[in-house]
Protein backbone atom coordinates (compact mmCIF):
# COMPACT_ATOMS: atom_id res chain seq x y z
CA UNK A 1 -151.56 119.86 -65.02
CA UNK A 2 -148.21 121.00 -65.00
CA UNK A 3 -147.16 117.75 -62.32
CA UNK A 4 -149.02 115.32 -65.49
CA UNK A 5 -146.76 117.24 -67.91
CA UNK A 6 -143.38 116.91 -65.92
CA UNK A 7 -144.31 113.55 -65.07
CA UNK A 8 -144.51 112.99 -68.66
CA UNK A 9 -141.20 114.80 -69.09
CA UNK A 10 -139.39 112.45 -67.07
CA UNK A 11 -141.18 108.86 -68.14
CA UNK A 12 -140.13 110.10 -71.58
CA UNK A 13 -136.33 110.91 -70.77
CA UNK A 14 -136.82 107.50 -68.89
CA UNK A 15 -137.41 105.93 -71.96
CA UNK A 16 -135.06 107.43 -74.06
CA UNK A 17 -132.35 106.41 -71.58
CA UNK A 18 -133.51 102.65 -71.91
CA UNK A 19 -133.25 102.82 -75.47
CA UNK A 20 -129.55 104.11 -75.90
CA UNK A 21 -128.49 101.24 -72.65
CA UNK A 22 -128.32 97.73 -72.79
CA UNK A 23 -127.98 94.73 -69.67
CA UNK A 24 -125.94 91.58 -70.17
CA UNK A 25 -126.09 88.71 -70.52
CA UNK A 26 -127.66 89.28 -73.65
CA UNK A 27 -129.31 85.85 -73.72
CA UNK A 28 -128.57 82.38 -72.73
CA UNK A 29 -126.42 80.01 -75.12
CA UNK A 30 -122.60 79.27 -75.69
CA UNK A 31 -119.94 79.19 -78.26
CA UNK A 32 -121.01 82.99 -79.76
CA UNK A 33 -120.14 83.99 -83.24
CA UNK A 34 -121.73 87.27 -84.91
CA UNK A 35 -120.45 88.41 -88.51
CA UNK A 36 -120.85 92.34 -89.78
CA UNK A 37 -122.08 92.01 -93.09
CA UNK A 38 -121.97 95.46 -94.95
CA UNK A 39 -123.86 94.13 -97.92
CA UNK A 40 -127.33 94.10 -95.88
CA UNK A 41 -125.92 96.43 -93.15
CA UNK A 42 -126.58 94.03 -90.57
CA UNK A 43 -125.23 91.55 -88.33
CA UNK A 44 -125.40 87.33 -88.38
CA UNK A 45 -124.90 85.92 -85.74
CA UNK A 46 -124.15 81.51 -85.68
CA UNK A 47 -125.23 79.18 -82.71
CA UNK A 48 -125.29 75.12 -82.63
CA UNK A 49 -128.96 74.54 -82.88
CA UNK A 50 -128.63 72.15 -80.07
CA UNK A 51 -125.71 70.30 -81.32
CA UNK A 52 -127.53 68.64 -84.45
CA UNK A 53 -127.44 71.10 -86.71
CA UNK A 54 -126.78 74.97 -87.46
CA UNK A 55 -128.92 78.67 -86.48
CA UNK A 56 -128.72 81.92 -87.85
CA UNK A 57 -129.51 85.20 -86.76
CA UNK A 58 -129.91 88.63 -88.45
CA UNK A 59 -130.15 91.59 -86.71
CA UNK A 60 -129.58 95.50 -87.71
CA UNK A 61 -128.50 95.90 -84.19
CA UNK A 62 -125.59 93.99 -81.99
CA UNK A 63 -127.30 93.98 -79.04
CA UNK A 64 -129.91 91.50 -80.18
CA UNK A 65 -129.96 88.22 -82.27
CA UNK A 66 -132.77 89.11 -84.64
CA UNK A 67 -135.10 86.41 -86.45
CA UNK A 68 -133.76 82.88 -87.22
CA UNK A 69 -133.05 80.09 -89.71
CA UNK A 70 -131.93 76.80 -89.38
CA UNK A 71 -129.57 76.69 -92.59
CA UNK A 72 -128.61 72.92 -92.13
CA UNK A 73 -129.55 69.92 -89.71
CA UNK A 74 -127.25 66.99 -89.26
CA UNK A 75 -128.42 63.36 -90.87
CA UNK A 76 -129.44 61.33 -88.48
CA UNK A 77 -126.37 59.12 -88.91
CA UNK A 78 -122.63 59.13 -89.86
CA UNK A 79 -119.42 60.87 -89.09
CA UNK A 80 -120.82 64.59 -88.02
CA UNK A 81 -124.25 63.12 -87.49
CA UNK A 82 -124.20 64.33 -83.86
CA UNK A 83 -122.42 66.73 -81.55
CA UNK A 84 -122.13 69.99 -84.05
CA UNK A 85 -120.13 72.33 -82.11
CA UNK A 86 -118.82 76.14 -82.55
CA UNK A 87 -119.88 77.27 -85.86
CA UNK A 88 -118.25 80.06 -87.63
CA UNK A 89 -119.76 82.13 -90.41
CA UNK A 90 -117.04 83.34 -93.05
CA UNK A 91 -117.26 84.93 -96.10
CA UNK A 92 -114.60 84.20 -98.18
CA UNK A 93 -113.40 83.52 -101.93
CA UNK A 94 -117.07 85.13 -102.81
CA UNK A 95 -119.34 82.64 -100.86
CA UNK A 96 -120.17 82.19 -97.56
CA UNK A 97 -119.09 79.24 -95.31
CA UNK A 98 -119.67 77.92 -92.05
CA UNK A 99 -116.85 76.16 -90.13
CA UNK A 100 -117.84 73.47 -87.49
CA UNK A 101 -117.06 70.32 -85.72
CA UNK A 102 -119.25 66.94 -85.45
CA UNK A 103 -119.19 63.30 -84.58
CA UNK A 104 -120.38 60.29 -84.72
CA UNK A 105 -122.13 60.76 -80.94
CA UNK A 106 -118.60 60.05 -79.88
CA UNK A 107 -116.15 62.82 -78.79
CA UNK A 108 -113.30 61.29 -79.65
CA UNK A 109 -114.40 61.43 -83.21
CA UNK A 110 -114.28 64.43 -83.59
CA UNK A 111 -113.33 66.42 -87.15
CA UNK A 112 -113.09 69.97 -88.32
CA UNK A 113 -116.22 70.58 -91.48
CA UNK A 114 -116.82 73.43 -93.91
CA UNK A 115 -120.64 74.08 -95.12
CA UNK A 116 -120.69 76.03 -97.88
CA UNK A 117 -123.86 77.93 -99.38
CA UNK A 118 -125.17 76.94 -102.83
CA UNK A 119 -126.18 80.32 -103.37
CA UNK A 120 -125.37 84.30 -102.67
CA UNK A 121 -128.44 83.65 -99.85
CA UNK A 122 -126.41 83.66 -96.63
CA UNK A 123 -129.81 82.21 -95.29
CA UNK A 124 -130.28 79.26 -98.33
CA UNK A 125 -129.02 76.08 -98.46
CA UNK A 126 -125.83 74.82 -97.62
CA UNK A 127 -123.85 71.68 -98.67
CA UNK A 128 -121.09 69.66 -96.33
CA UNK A 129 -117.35 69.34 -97.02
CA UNK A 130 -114.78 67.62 -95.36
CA UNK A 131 -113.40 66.71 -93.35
CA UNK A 132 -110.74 68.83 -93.61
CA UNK A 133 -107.01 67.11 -93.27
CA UNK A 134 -106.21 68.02 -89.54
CA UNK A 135 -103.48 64.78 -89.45
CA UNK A 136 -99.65 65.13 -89.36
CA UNK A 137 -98.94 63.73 -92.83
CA UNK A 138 -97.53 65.33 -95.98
CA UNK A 139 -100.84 64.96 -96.98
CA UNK A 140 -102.70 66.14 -93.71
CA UNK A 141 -104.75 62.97 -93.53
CA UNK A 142 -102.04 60.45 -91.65
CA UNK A 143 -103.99 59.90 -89.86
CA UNK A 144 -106.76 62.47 -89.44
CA UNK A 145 -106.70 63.98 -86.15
CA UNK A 146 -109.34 65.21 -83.70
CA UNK A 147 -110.44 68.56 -83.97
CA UNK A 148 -113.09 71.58 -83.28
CA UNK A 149 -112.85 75.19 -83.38
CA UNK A 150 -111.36 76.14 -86.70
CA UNK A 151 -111.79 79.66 -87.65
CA UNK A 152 -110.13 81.64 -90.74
CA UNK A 153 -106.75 83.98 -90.64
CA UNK A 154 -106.17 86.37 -93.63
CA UNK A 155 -102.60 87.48 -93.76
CA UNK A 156 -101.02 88.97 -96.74
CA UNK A 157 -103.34 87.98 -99.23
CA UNK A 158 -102.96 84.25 -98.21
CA UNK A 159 -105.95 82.36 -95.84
CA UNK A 160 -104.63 80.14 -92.80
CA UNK A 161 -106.94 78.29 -91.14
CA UNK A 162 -106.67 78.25 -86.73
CA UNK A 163 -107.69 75.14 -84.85
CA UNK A 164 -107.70 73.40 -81.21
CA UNK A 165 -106.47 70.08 -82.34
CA UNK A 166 -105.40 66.85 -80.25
CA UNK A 167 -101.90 66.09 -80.58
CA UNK A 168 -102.33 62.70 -81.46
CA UNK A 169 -105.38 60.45 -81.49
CA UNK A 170 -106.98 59.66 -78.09
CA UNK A 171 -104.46 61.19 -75.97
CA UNK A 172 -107.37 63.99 -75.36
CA UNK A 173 -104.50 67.05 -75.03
CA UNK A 174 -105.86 69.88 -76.94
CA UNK A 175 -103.07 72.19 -78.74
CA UNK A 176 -103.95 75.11 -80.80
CA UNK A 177 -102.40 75.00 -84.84
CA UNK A 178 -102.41 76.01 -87.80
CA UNK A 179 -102.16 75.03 -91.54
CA UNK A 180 -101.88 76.58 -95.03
CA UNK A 181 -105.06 76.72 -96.85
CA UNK A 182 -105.61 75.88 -100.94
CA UNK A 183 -109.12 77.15 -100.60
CA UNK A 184 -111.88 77.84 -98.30
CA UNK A 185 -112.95 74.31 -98.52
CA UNK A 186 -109.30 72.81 -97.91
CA UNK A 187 -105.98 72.88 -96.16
CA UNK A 188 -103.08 73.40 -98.50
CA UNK A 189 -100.38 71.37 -96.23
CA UNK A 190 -99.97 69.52 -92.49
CA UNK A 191 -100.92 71.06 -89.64
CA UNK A 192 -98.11 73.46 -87.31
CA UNK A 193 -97.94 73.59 -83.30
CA UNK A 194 -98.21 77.06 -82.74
CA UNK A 195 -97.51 77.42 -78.90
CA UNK A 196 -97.37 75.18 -75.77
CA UNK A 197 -100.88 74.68 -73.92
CA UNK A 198 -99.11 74.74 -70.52
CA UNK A 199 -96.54 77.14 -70.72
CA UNK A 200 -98.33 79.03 -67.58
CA UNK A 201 -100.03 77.86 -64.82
CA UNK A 202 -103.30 79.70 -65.78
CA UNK A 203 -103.52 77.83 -68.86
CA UNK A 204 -104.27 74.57 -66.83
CA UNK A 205 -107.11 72.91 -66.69
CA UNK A 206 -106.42 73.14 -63.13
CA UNK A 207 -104.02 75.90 -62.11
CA UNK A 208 -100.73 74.54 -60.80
CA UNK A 209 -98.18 72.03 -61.30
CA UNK A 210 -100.91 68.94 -61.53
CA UNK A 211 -103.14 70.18 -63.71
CA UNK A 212 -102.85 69.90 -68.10
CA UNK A 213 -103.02 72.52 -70.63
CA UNK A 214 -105.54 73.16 -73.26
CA UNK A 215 -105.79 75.41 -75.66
CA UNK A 216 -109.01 76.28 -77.83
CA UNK A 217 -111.59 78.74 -79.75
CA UNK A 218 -109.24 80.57 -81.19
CA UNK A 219 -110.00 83.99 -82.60
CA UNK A 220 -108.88 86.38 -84.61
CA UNK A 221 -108.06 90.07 -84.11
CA UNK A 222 -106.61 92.63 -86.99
CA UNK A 223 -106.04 95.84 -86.46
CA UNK A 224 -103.55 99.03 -86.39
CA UNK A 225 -101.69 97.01 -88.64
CA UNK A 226 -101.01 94.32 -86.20
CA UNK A 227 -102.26 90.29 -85.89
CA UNK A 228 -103.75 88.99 -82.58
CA UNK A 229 -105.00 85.34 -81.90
CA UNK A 230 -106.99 85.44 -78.65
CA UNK A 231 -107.86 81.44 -77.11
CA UNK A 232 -109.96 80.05 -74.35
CA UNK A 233 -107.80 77.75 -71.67
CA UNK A 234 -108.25 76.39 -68.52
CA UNK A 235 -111.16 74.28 -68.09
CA UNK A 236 -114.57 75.41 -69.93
CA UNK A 237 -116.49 73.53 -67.25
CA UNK A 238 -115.33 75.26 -64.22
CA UNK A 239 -115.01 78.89 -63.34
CA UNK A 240 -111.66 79.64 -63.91
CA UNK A 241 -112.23 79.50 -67.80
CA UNK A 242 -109.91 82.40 -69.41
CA UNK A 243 -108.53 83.71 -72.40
CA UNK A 244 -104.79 83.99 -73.45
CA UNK A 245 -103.35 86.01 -76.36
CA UNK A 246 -100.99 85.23 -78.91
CA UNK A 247 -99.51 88.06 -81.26
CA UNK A 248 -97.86 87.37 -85.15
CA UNK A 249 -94.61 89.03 -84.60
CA UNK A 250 -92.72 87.46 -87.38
CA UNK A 251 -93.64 87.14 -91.35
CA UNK A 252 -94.64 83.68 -91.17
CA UNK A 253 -97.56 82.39 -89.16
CA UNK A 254 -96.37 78.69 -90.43
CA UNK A 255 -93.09 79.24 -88.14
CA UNK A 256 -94.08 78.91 -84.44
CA UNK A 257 -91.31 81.11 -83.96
CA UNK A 258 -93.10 84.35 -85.22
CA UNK A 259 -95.99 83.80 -82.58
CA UNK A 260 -95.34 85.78 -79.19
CA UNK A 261 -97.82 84.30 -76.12
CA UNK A 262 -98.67 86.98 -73.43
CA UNK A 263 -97.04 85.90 -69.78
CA UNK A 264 -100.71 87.17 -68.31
CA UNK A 265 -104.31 85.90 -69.04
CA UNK A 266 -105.80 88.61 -71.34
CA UNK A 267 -109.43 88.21 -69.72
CA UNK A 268 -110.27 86.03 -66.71
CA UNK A 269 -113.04 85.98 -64.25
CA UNK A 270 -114.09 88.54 -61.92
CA UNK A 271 -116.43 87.95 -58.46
CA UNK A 272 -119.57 88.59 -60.47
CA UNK A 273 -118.79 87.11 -63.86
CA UNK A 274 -116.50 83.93 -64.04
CA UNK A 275 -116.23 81.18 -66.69
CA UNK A 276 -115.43 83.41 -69.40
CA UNK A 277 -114.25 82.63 -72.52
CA UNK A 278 -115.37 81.08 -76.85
CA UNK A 279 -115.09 85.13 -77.69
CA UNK A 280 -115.35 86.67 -80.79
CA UNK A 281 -114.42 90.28 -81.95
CA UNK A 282 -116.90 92.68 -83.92
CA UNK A 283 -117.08 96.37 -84.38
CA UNK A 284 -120.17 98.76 -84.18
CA UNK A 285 -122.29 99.70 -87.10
CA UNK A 286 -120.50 102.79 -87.67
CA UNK A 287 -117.06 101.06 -87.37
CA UNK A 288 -115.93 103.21 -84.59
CA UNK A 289 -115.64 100.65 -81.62
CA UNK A 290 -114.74 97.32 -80.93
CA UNK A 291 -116.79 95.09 -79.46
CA UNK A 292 -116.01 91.43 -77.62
CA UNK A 293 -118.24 88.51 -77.62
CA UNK A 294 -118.01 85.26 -75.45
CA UNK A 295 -119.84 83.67 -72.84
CA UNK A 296 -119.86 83.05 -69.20
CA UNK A 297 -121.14 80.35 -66.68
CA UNK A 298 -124.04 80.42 -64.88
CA UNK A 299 -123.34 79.14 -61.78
CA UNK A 300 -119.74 78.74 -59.84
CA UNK A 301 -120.51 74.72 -59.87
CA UNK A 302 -118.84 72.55 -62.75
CA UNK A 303 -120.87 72.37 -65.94
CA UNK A 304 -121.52 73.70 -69.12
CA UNK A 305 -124.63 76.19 -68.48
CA UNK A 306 -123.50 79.76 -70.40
CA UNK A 307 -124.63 83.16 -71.15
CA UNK A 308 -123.72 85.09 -73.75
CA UNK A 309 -121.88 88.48 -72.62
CA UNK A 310 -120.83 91.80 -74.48
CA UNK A 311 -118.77 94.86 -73.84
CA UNK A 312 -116.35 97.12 -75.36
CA UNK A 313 -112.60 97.39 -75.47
CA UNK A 314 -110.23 99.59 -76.17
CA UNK A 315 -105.89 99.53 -77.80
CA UNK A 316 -103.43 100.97 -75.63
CA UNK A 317 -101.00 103.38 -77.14
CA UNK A 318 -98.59 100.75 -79.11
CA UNK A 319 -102.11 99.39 -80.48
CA UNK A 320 -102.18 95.95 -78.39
CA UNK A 321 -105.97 95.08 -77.42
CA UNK A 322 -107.34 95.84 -73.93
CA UNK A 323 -110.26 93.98 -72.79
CA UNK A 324 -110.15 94.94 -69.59
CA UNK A 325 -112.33 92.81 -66.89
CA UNK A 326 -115.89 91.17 -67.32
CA UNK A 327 -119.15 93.48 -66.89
CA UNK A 328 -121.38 92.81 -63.94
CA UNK A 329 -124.64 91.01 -65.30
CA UNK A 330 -127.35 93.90 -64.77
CA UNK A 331 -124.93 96.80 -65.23
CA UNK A 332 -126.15 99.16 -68.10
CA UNK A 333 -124.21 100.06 -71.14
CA UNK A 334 -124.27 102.40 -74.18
CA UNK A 335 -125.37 100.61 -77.18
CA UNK A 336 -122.80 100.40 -80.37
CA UNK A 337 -122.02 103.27 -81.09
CA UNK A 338 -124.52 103.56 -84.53
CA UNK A 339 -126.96 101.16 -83.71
């Protein structure tokens, strides 16, 4: 009797443990993007729903995507018919809106969207806008240029939208920039080079004096009163995918001048986990942590087969982010703190 009860004693604490862990990768896919949303208490997460149209996911908890919805498919022809890539979810101005890229079926086609909902339903209908006027031009649209990634930067009380953009069309050289917005829907002026994409070696698609920069996914991190932009570079086919960080020092994020890039990677492959990179930043139900997003390859050979990875990070004293180094797939963690 008392070996049945003990026994039970210990399955039980077994259990418990389980619960209040979690393994990565969480679950296969690329490109991640997850969303607190107080209103329901919950989480909404966005995925490419294999690149012709757009997912989402709500969950109570972080550490799992929840049930889905496909809130828009692509038509079957025209200029973002095909190839829907990165969506972001962002609420602003009152409504929600997701950011994307598509094409024609053609990459070099390529142009920044905005699908905004119809309704308050974050899970109802959406309608297409766009593109949005990526060019050089006074207008923005001289001519337009390619571009994916765009994401959303609040600074005092204005909205900036972020983007990995060519610098002019075909030449395939992806710079990160950034432009002035008049609403959610569209860009307010032309686009500014924000940095160089091969300032450092370990920006290169392949490290060393032969191999070209590129800059993209850009993300956003506010906090302590300071601005972070964290961006994928290197080569998001091979394993030496990595991100870099960027940090607003000056008033104006339209002068490249007030943008400081860190001399170091900010997170870069490990043995065990390599190809990291497309992150985003959330924090725990209770607000009390920070927690990063992004995915990592699959296998060491070249190729675009990802898992989607989480773990926590920390601010140093000054308040700069610390991400320290990739998780081991398999390792347990403590769930969000709150969930």
């Amino acid at each position: 009797m008392l070996k049945r009860i003990m026994l039970g004693v210990i399955c039980s604490v077994g259990s418990l443990m389980a619960q209040q862990t979690f393994v990565n990768p969480l679950f296969g896919g690329a490109d991640p993007w997850v969303v607190r949303d107080e209103a329901s208490k919950s989480y909404l997460w966005c995925f490419s729903e294999n690149d012709l149209g757009i997912a989402l996911y709500r969950s109570k908890n972080l550490t799992e995507r929840g049930e889905k919805t496909v809130v828009w498919r692509a038509p079957k022809e025209g200029p973002y018919s095909q190839q829907i890539w990165a969506p972001e979810l962002h609420f602003a101005e009152g409504r929600w809106h997701i950011y994307m890229a598509g094409s024609d079926g053609k990459n070099e086609n390529h142009l920044a969207y905005v699908l905004r909902a119809k309704t308050d339903d974050v899970m109802g209908e959406y309608e297409v806008l766009g593109p949005m006027a990526t060019g050089d031009g006074k207008d923005g649209k001289s001519p337009l240029v390619w571009a994916i990634d765009m994401t959303l930067l609040h600074h005092d009380q204005k909205l900036y939208a972020l983007w990995s953009g060519w610098d002019r069309p075909g030449t395939d050289r992806q710079f990160l920039y950034i432009a002035p917005m008049k609403s959610a829907t569209e860009l307010a002026g032309p686009r500014v080079l924000i940095c160089d994409h091969s300032e450092y070696p370990w920006e290169r698609t392949e490290e060393g004096p032969h191999g070209r920069g590129l800059n993209e996914g850009p993300q956003v991190v506010q906090a302590h009163g300071r601005t972070f932009v964290f961006y994928s570079c290197a080569a998001s086919w091979l394993p030496s995918y990595k991100l870099g960080m960027l940090e607003l020092v000056g008033k104006n994020p339209l002068d490249p001048k007030s943008w400081k890039k860190s001399v170091r990677p900010a997170f870069e492959s490990v043995e065990h986990t390599y190809g990291v990179g497309h992150s985003c930043f959330v924090q725990s139900p209770d607000g009390r942590e920070w927690w990063h997003i992004y995915h990592s390859k699959q296998s060491r050979e070249p190729g675009w087969n990802r898992d989607v990875m989480m773990q926590p990070f920390s601010f140093d004293e000054k308040g700069s982010p610390v991400l320290g180094k990739p998780v081991k797939r398999g390792e347990k963690l403590d769930r969000p703190s709150g969930e």
